[in-house]
C-alpha atoms as a PDB file:
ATOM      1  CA  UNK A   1      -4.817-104.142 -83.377  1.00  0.00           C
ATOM      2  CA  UNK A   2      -2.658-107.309 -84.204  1.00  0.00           C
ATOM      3  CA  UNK A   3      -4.031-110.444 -82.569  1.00  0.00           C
ATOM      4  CA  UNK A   4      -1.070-112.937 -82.426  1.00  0.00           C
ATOM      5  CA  UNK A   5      -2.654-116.811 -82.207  1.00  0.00           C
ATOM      6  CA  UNK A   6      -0.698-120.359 -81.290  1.00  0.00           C
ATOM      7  CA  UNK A   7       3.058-120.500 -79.869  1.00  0.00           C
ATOM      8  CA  UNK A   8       5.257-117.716 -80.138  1.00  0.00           C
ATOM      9  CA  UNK A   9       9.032-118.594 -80.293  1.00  0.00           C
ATOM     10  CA  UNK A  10      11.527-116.047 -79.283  1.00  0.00           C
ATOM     11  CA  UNK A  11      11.538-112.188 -78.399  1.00  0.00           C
ATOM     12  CA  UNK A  12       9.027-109.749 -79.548  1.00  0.00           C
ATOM     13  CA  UNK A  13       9.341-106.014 -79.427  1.00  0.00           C
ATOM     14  CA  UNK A  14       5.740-104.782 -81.618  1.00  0.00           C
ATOM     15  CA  UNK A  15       5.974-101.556 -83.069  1.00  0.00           C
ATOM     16  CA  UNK A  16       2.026-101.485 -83.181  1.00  0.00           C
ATOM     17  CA  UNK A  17      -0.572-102.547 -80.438  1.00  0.00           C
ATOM     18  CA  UNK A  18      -1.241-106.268 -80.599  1.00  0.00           C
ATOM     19  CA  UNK A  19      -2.937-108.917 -78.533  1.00  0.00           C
ATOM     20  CA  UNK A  20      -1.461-112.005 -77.812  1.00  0.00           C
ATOM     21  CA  UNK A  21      -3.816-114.877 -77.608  1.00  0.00           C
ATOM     22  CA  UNK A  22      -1.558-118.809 -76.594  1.00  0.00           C
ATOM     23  CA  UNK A  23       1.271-118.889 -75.533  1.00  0.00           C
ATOM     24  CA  UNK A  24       4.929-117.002 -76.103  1.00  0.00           C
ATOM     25  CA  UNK A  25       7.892-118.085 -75.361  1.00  0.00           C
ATOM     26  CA  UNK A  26       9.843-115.312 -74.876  1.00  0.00           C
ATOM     27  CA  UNK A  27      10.227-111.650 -73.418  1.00  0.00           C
ATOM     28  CA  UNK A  28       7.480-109.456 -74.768  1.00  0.00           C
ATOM     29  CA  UNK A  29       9.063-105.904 -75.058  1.00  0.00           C
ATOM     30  CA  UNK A  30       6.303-102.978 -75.462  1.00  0.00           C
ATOM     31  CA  UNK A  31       8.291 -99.714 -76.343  1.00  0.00           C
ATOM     32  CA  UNK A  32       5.083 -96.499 -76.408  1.00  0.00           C
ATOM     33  CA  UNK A  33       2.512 -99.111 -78.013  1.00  0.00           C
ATOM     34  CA  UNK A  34      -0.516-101.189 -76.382  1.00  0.00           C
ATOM     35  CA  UNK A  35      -0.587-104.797 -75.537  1.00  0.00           C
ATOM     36  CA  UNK A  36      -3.409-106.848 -74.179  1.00  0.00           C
ATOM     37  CA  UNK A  37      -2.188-110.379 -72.947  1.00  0.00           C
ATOM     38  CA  UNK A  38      -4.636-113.251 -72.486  1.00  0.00           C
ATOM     39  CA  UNK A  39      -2.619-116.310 -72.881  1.00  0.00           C
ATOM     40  CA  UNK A  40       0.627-117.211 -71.047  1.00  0.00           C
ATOM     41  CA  UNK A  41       3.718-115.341 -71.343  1.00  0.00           C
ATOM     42  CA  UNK A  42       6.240-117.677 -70.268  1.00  0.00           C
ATOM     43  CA  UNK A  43       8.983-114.728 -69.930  1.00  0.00           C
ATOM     44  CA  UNK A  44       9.504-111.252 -69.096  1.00  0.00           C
ATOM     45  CA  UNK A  45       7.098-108.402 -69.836  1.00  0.00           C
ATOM     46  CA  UNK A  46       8.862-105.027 -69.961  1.00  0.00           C
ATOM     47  CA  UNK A  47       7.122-101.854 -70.529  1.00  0.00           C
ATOM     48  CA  UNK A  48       8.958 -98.906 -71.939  1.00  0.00           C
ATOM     49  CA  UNK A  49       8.202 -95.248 -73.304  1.00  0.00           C
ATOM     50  CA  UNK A  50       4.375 -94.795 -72.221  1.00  0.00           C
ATOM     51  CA  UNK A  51       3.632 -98.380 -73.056  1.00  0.00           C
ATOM     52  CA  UNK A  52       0.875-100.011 -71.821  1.00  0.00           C
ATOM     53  CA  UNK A  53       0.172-103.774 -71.118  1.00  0.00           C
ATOM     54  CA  UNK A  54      -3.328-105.216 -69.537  1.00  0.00           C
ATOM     55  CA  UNK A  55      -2.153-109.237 -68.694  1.00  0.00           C
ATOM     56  CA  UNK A  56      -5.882-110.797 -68.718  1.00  0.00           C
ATOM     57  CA  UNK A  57      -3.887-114.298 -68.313  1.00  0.00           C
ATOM     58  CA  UNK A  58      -0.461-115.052 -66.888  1.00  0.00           C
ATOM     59  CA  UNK A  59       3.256-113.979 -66.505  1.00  0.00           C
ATOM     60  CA  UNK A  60       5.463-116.302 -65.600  1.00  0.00           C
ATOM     61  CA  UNK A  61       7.927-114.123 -65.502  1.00  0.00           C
ATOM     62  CA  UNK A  62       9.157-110.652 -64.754  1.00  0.00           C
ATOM     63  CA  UNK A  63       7.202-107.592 -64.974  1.00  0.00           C
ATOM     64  CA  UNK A  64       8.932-104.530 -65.275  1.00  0.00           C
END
């Protein structure tokens, strides 16, 4: 698994399982991969095709 450290800038859509550790700036997209979140995601989370997310931290937006 990925593990994606610091400030994140923009959009992501992984086409692996990651783990986001800081912040993003952005809409995390996770299309049939994993994602653990335990920083700040200061935009949408969407969760497509059997995708899974587990948010140990914070959404500040959406979650769909």
């Amino acid at each position: 698994m990925e593990v994606l450290n610091g400030v994140i800038e923009g959009d992501i859509s992984p086409n692996h399982d990651i783990t986001i550790k800081g912040i993003m700036n952005g809409t995390l997209i996770v299309n049939g991969v994993y994602a653990d979140v335990h920083g700040v995601v200061n935009g949408d989370v969407i969760v497509n095709n059997g995708g899974s997310v587990n948010i140990y931290g914070t959404v500040q937006g959406g979650y769909y």
